[in-house]
C-alpha atoms as a PDB file:
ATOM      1  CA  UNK A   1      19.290  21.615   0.500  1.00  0.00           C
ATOM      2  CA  UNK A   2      17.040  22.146  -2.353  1.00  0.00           C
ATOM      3  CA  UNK A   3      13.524  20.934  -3.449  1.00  0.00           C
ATOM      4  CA  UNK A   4       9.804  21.628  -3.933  1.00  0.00           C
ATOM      5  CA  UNK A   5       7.517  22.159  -1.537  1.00  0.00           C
ATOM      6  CA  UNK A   6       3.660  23.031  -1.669  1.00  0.00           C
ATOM      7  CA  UNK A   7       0.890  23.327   0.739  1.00  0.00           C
ATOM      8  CA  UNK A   8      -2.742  24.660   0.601  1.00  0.00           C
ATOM      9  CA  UNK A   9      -4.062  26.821   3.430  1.00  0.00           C
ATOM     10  CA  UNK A  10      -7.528  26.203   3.798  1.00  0.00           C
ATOM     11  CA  UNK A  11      -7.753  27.764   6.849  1.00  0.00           C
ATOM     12  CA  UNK A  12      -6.565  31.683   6.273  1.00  0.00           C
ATOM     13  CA  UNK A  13      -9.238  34.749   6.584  1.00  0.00           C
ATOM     14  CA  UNK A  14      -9.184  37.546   3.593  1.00  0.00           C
ATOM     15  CA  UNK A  15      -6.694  39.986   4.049  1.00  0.00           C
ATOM     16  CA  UNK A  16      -2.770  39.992   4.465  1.00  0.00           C
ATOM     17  CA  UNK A  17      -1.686  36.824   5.297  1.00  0.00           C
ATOM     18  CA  UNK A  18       1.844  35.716   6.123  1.00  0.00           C
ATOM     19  CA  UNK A  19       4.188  33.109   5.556  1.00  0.00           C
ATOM     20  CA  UNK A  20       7.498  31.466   6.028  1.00  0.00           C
ATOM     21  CA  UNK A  21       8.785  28.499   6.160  1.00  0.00           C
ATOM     22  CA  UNK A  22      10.869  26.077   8.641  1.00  0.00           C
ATOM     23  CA  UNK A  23      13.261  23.513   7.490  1.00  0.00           C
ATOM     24  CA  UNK A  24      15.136  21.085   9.754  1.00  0.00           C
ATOM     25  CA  UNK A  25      18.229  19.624   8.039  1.00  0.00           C
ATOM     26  CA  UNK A  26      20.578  17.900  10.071  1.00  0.00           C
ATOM     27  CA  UNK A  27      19.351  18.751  13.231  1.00  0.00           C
ATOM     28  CA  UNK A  28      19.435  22.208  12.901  1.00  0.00           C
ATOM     29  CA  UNK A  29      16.222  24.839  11.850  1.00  0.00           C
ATOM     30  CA  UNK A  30      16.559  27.236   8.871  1.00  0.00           C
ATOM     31  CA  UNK A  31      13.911  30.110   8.162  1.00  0.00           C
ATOM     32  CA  UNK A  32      12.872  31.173   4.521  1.00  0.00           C
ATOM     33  CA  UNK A  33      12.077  34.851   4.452  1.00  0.00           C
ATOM     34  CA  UNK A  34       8.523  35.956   5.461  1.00  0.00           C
ATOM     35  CA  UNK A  35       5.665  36.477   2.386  1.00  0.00           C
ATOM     36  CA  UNK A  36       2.932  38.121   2.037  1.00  0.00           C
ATOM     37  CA  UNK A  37      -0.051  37.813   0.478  1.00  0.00           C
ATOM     38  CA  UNK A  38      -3.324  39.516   0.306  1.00  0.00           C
ATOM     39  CA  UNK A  39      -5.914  36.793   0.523  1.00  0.00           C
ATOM     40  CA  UNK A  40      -8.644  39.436  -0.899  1.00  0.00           C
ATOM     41  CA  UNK A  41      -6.729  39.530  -4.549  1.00  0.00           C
ATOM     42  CA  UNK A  42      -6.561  35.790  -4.501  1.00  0.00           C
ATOM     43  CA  UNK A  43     -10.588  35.729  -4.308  1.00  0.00           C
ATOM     44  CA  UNK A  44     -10.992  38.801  -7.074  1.00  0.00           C
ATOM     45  CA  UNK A  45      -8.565  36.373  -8.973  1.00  0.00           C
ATOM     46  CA  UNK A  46     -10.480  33.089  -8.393  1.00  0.00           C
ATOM     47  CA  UNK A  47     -12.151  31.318 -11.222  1.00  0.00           C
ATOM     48  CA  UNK A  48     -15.902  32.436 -11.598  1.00  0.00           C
ATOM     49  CA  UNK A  49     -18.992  30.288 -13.176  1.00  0.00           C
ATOM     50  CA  UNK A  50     -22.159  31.408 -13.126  1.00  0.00           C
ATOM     51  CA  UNK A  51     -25.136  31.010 -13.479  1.00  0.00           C
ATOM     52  CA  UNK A  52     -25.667  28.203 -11.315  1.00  0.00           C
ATOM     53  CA  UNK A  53     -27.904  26.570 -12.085  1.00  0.00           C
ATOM     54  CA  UNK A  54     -27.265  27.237 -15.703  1.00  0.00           C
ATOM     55  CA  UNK A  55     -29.577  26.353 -18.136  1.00  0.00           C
ATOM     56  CA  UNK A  56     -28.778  27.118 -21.382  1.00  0.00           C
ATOM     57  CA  UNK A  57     -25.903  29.232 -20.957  1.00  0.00           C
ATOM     58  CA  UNK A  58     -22.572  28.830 -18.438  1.00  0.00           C
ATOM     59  CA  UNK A  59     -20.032  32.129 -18.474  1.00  0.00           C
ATOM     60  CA  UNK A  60     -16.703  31.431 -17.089  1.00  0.00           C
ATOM     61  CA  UNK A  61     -13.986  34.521 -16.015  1.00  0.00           C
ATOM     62  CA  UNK A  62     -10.709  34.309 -14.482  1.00  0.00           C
ATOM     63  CA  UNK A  63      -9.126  31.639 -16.004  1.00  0.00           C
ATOM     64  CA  UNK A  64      -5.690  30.361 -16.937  1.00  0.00           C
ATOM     65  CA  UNK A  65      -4.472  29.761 -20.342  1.00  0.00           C
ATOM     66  CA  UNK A  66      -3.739  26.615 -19.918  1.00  0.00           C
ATOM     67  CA  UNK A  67      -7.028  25.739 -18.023  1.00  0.00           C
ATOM     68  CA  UNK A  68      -9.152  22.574 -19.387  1.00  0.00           C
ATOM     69  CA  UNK A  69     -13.001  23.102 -18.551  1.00  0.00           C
ATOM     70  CA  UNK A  70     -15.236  20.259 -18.960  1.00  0.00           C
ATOM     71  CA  UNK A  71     -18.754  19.617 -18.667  1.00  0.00           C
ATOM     72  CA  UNK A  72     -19.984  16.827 -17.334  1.00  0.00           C
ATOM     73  CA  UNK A  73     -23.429  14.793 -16.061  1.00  0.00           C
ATOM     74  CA  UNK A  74     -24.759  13.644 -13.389  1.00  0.00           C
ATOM     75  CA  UNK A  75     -23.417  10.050 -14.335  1.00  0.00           C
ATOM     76  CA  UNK A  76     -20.190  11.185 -15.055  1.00  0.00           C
ATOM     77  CA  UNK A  77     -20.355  10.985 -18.768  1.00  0.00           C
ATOM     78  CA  UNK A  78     -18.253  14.164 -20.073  1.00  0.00           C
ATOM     79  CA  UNK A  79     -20.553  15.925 -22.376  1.00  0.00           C
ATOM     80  CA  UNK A  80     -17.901  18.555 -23.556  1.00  0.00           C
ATOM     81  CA  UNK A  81     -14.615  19.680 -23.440  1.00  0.00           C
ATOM     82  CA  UNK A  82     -13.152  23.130 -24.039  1.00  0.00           C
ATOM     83  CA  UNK A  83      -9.731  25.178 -23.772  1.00  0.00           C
ATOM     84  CA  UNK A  84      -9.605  29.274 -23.144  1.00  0.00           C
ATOM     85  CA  UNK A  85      -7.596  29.091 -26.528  1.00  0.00           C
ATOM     86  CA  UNK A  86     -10.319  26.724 -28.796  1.00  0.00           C
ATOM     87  CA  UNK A  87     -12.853  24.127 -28.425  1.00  0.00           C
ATOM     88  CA  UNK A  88     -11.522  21.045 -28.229  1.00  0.00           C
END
């Protein structure tokens, strides 16, 4: 047995939250251990733009490193790219 798995909850409230998994293989049910997460650090942890509408200036917090922001119109032209690192 082996392999990736990943699902989004989209239906969990703040707070502790937990989770475990069931896998059938070969007929026969196997339970992960049981997580938990606190669903309130997840949304202090959440990436932030405001203001919205922004006019002249956008601020962005909580992001990843790796993260790739881009701006882009109504038409779906991008009008700018840029990296947490550098501009791009």
């Amino acid at each position: 047995m082996g392999g990736n798995y990943s699902f989004v909850d989209t239906e969990t409230t703040i707070g502790l939250v937990n989770f475990r998994l069931m896998n059938t293989h070969q007929g026969e049910q196997h339970y992960s251990n049981i997580i938990q997460i606190n669903q309130a650090d997840l949304a202090n942890n959440l990436p932030r733009l405001y203001p919205n509408p922004a006019s002249h200036q956008l601020f962005v917090e909580h992001i990843a490193s790796n993260s790739i922001i881009q701006l882009i119109a109504e038409n779906g032209v991008v009008l700018k790219t840029y990296s947490p690192k550098k501009i791009i």
